[in-house]
Protein backbone atom coordinates (compact mmCIF):
# COMPACT_ATOMS: atom_id res chain seq x y z
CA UNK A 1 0.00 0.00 0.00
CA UNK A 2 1.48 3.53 -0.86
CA UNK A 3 1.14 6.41 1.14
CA UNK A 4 -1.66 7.99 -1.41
CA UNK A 5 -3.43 4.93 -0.55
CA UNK A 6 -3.22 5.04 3.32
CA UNK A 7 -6.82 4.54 4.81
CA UNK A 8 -6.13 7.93 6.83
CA UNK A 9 -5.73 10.43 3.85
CA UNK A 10 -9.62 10.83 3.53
CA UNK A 11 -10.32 9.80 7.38
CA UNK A 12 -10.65 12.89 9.68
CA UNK A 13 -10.74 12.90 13.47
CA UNK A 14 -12.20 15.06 16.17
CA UNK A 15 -9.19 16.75 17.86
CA UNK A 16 -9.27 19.09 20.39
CA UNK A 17 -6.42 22.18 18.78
CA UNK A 18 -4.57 24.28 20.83
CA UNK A 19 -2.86 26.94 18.66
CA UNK A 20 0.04 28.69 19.30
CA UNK A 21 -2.13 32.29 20.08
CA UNK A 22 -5.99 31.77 20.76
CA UNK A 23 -8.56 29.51 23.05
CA UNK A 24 -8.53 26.11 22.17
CA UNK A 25 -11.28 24.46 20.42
CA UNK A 26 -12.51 21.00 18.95
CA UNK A 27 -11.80 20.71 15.32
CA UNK A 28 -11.79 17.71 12.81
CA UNK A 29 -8.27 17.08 10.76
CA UNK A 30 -6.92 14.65 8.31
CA UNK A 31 -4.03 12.26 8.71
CA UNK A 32 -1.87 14.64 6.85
CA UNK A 33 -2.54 17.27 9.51
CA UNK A 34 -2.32 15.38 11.93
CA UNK A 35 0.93 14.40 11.23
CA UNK A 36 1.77 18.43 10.45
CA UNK A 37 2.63 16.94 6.31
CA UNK A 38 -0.14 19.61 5.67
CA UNK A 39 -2.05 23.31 6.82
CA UNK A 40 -4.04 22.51 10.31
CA UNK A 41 -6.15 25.54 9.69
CA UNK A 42 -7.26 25.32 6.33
CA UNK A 43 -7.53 22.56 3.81
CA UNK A 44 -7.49 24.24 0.56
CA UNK A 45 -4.75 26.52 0.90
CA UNK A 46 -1.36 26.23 -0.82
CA UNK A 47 2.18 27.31 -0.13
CA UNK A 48 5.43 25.20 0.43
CA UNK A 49 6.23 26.98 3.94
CA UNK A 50 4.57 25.23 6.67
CA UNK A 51 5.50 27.05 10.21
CA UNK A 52 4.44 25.61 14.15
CA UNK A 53 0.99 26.33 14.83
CA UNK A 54 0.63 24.66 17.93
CA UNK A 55 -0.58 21.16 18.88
CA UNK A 56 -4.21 18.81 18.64
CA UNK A 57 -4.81 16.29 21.23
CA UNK A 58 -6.27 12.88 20.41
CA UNK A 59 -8.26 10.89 23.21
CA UNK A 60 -6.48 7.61 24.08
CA UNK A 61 -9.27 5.90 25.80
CA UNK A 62 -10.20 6.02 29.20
CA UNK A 63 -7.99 6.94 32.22
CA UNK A 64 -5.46 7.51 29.89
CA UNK A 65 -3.57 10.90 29.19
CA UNK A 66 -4.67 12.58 25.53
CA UNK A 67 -1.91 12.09 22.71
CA UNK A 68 -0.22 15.66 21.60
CA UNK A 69 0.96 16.16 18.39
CA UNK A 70 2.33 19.30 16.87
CA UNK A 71 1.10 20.80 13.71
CA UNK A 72 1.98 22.80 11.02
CA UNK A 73 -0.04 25.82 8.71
CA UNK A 74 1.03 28.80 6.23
CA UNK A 75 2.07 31.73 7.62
CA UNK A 76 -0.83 33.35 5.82
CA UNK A 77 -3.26 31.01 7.21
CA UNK A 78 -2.13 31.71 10.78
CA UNK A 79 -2.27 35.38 9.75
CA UNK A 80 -5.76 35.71 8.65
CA UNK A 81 -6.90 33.74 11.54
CA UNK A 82 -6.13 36.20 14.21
């Protein structure tokens, strides 16, 4: 299986994003944001620079500590959403 055909590229996932300025809040996100290969804040936006924008936390189950991973976005995405 090649990565174009991973099960996660059209899969999204309730995350709960805490950017690097702002409250956070519960968004959805592919695997490719997830794992900051593409913009967390918008997905039709383009660019090759991809800069921190903070991390999203994925439940682990119960009793259990939430997952962090950090993600990625476009300068001008981050921009335009403050």
């Amino acid at each position: 299986m090649s990565d174009d055909d991973s099960p996660m590229t059209d899969m999204t996932v309730l995350v709960e994003y805490r950017p690097l300025d702002g409250e956070p809040r519960e968004i959805r996100v592919t695997g490719e944001q997830l794992h900051a290969r593409a913009c967390i804040v918008g997905s039709s936006c383009s660019g090759d620079v991809l800069v921190d924008a903070g991390h999203v936390h994925t439940t682990t189950g119960e009793r259990s500590a939430p997952l962090g991973w950090a993600v990625v976005a476009h300068p001008e995405c981050l921009a335009d959403e403050s």
